[in-house]
PDB file of N, CA and C in Angstrom:
ATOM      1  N   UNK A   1     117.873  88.599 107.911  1.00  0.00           N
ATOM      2  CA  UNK A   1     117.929  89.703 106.965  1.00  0.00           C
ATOM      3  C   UNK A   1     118.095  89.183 105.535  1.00  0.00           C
ATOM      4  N   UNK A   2     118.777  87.990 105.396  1.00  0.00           N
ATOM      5  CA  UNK A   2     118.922  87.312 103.824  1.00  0.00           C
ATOM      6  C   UNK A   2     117.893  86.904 103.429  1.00  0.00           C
ATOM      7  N   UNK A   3     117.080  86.445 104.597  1.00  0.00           N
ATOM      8  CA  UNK A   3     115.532  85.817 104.283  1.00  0.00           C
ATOM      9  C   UNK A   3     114.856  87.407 103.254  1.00  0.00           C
ATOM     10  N   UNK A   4     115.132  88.131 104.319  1.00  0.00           N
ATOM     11  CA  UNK A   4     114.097  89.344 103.557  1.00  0.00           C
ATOM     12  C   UNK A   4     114.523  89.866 102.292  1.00  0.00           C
ATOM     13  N   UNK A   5     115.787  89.828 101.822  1.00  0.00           N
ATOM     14  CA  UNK A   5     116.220  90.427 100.522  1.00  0.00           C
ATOM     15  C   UNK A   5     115.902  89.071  99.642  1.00  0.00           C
ATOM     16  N   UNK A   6     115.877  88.171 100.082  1.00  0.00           N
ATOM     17  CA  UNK A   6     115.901  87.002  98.656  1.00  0.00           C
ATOM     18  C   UNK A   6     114.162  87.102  98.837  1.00  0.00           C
ATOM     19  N   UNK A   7     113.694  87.333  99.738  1.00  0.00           N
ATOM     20  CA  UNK A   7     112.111  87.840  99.431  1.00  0.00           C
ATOM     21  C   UNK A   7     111.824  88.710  98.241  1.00  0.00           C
ATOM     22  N   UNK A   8     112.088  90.087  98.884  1.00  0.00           N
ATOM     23  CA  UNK A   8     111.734  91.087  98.451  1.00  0.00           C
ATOM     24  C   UNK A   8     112.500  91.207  96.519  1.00  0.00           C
ATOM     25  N   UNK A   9     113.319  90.423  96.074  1.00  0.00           N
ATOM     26  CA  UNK A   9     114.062  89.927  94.974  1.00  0.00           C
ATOM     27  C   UNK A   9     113.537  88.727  94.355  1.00  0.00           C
ATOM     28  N   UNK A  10     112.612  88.282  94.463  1.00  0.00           N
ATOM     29  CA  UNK A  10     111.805  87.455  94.236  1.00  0.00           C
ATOM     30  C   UNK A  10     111.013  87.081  93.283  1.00  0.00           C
ATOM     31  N   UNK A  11     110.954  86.880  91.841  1.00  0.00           N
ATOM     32  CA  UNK A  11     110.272  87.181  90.927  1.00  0.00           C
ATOM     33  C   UNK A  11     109.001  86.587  91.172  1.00  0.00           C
ATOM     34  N   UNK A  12     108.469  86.351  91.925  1.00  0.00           N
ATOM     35  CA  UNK A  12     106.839  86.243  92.778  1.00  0.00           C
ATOM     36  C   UNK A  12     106.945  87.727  93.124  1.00  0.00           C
ATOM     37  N   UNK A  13     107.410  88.378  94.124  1.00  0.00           N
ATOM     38  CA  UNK A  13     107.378  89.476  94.652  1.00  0.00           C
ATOM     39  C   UNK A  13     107.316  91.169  93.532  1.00  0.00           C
ATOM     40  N   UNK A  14     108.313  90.354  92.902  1.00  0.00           N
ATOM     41  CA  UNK A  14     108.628  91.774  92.200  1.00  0.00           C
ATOM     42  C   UNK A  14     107.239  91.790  91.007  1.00  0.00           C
ATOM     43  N   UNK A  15     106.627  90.685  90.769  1.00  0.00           N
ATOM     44  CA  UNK A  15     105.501  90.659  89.861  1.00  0.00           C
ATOM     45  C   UNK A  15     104.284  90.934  90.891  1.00  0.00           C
ATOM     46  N   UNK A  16     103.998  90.134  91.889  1.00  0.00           N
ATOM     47  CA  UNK A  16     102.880  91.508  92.439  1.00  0.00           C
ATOM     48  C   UNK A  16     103.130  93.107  92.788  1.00  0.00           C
ATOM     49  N   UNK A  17     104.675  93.527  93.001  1.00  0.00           N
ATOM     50  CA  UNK A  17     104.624  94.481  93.378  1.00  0.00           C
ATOM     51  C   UNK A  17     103.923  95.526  92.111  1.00  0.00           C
ATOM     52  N   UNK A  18     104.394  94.816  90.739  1.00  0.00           N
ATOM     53  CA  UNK A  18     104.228  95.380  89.465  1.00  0.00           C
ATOM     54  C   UNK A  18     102.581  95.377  89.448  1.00  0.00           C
ATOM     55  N   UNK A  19     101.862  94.620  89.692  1.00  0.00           N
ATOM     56  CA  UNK A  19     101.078  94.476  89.536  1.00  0.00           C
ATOM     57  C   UNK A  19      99.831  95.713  90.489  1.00  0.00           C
ATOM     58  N   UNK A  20     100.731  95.491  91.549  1.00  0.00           N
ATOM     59  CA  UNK A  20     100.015  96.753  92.701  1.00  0.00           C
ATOM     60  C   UNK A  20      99.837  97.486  92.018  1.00  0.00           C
ATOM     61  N   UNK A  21     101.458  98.235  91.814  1.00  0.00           N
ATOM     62  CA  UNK A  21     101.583  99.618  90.655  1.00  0.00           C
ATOM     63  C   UNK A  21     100.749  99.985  90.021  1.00  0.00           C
ATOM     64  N   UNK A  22     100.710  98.771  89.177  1.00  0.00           N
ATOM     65  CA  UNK A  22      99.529  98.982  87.947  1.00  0.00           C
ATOM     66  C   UNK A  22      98.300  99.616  88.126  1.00  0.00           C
ATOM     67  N   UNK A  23      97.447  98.775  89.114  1.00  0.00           N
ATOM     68  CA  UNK A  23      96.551  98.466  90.109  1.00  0.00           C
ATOM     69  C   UNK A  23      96.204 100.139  90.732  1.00  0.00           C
ATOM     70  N   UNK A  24      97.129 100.844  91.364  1.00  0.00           N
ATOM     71  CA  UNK A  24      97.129 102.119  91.760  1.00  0.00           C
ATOM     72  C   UNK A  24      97.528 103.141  90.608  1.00  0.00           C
ATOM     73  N   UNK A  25      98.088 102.414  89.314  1.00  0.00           N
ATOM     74  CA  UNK A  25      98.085 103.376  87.988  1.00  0.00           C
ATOM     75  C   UNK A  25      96.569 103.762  87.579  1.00  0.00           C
ATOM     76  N   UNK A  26      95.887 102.236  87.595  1.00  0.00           N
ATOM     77  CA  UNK A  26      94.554 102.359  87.165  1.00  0.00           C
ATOM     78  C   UNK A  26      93.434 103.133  87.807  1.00  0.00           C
ATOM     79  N   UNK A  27      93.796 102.883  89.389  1.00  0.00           N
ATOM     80  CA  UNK A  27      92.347 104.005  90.411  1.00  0.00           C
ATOM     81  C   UNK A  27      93.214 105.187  90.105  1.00  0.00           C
ATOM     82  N   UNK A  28      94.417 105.938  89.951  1.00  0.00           N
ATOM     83  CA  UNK A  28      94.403 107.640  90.019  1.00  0.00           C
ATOM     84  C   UNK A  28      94.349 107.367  88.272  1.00  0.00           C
ATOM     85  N   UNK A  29      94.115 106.769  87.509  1.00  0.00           N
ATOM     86  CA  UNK A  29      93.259 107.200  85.911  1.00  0.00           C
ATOM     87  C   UNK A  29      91.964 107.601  86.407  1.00  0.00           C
ATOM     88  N   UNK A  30      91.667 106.226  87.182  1.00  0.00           N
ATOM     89  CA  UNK A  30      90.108 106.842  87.056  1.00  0.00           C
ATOM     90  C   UNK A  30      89.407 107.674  87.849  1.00  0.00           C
ATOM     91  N   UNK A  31      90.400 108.296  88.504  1.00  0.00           N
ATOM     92  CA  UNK A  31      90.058 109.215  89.609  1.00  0.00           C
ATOM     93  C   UNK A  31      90.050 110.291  88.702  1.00  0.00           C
ATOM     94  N   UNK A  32      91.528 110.431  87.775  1.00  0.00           N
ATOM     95  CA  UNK A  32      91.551 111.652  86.989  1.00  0.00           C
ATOM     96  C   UNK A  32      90.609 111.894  86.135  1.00  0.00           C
ATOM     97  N   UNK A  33      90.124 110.755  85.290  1.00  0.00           N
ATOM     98  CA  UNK A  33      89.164 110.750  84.616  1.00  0.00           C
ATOM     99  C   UNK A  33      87.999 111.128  84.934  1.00  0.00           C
ATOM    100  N   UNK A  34      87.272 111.209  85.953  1.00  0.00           N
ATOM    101  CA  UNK A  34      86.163 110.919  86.705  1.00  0.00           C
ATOM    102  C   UNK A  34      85.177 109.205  86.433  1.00  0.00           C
ATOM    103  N   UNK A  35      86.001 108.297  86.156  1.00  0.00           N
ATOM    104  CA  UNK A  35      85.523 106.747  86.080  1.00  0.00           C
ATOM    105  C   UNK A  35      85.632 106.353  87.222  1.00  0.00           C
ATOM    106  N   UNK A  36      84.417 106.209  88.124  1.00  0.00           N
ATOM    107  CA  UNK A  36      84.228 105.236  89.182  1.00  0.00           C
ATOM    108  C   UNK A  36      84.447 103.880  89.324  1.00  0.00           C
ATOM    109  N   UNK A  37      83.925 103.190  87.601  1.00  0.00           N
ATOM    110  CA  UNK A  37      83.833 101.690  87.720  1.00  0.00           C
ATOM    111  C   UNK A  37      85.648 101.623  87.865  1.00  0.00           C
ATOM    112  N   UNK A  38      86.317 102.493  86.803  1.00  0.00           N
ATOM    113  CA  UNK A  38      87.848 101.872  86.646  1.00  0.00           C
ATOM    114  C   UNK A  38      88.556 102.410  88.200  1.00  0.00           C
ATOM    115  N   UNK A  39      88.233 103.233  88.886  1.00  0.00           N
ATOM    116  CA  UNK A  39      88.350 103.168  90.186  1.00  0.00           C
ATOM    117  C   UNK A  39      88.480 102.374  90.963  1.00  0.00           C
ATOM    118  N   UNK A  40      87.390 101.660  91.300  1.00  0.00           N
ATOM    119  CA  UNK A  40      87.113 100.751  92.112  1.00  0.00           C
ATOM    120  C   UNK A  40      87.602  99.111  90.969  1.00  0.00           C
ATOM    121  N   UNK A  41      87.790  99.089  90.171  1.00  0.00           N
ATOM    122  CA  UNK A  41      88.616  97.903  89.617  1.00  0.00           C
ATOM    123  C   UNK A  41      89.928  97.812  90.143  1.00  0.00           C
ATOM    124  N   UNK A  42      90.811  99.047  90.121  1.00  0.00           N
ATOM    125  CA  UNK A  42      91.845  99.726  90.308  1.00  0.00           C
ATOM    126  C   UNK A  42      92.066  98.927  91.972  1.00  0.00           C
ATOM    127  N   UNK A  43      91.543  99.660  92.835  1.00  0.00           N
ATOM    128  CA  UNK A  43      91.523  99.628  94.077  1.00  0.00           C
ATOM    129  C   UNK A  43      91.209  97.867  94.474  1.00  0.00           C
ATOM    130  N   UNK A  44      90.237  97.313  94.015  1.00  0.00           N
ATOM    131  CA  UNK A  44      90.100  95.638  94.046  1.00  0.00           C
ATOM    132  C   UNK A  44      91.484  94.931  93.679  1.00  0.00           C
ATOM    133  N   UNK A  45      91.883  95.455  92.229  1.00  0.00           N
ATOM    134  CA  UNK A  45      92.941  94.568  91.703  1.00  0.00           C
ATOM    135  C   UNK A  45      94.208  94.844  92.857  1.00  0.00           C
ATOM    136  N   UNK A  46      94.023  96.448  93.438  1.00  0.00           N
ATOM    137  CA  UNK A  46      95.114  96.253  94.178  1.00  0.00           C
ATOM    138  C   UNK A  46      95.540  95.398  95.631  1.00  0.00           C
ATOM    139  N   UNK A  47      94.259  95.131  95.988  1.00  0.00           N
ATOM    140  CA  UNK A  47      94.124  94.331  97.070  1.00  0.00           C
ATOM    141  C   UNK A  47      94.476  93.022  96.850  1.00  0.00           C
ATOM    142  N   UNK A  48      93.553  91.891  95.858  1.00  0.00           N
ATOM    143  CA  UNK A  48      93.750  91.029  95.299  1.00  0.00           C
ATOM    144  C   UNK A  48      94.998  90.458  94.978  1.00  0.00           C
ATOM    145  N   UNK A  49      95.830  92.042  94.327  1.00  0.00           N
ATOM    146  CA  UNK A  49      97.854  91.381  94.348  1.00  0.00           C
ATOM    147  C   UNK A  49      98.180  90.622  95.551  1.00  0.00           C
ATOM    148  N   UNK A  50      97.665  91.624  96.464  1.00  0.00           N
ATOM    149  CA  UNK A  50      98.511  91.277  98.117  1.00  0.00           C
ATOM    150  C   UNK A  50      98.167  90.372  98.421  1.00  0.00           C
ATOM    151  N   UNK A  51      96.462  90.395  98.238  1.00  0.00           N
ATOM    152  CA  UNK A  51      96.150  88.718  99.196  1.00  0.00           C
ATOM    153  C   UNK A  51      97.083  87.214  98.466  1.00  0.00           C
ATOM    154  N   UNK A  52      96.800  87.642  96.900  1.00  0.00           N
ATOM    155  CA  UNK A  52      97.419  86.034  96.402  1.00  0.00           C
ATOM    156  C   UNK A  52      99.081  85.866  96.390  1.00  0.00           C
ATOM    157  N   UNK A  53      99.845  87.120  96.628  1.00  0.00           N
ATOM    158  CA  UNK A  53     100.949  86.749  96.897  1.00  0.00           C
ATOM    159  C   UNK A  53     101.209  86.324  97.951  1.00  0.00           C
ATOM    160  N   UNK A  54     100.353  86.920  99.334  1.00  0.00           N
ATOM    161  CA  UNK A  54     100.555  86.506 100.647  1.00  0.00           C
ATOM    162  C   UNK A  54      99.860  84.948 100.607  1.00  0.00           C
ATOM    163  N   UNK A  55      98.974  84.500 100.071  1.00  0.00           N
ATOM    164  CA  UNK A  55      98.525  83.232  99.951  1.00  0.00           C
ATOM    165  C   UNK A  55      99.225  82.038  99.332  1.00  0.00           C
ATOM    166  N   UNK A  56     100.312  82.698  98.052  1.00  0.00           N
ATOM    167  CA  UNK A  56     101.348  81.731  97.537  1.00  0.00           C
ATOM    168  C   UNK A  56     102.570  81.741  98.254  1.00  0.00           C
ATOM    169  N   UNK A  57     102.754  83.019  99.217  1.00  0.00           N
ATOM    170  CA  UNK A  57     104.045  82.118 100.251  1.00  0.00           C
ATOM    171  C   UNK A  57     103.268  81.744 101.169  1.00  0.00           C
ATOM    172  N   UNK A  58     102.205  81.316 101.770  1.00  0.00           N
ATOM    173  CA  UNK A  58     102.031  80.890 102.794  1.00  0.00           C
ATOM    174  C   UNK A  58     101.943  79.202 102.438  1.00  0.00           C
ATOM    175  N   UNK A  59     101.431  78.663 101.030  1.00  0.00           N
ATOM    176  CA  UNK A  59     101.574  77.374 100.584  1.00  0.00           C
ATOM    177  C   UNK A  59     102.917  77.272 100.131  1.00  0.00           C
ATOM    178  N   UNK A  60     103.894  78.209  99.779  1.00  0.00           N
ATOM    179  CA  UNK A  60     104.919  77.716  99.489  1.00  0.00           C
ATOM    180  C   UNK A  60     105.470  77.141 100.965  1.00  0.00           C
ATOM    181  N   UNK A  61     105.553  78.170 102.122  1.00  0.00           N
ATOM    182  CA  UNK A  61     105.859  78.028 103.515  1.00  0.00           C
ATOM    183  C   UNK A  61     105.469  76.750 103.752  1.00  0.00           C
ATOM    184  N   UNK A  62     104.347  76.131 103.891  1.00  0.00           N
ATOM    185  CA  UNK A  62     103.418  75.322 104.465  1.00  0.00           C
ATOM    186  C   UNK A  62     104.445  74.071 103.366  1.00  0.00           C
ATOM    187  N   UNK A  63     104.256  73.812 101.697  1.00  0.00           N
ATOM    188  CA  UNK A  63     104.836  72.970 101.363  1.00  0.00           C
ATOM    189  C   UNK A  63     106.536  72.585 101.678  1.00  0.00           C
ATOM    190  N   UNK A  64     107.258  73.591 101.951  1.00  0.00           N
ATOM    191  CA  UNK A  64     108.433  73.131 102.431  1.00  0.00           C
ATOM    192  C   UNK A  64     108.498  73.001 103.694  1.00  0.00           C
ATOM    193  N   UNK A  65     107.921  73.136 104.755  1.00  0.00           N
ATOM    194  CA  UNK A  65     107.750  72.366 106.507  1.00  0.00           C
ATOM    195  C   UNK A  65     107.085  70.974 106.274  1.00  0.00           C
ATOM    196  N   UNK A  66     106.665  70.734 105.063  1.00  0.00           N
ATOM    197  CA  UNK A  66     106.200  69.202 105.039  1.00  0.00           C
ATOM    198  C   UNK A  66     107.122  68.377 104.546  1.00  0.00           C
ATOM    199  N   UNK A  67     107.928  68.903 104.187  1.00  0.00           N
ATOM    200  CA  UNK A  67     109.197  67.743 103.280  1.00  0.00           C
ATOM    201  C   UNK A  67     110.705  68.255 104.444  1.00  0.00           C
ATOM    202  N   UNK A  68     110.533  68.794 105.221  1.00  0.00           N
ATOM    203  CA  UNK A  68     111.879  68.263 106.147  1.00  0.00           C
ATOM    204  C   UNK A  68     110.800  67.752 107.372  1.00  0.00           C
TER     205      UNK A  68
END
């Protein structure tokens, strides 16, 4: 359970989460707006957060099982 709060407290974490936000600020603009392109930017960027945060703990993971 400490694992998951020093996660989720994480200034990796808390900057993609910001970034999601954003990300889903930008597709309901452009939903409201009627902008498709900023839509679908919106919706990409929000994916993109997740994958590269899930991709920088998995090398962080991976670099600390190599040094013990």
């Amino acid at each position: 359970m400490r694992d998951f709060v020093t996660r989720v407290t994480s200034r990796k974490f808390l900057l993609c989460f910001a970034a999601f936000l954003a990300s889903i600020g930008a597709s309901v603009a452009g939903i409201q707006s009627g902008n498709n392109t900023v839509t679908a930017i919106g919706t990409v960027c929000s994916v993109l957060s997740a994958a590269i945060y899930a991709a920088c703990e998995a090398y962080v993971d991976a670099s600390g099982k190599e040094g013990k």
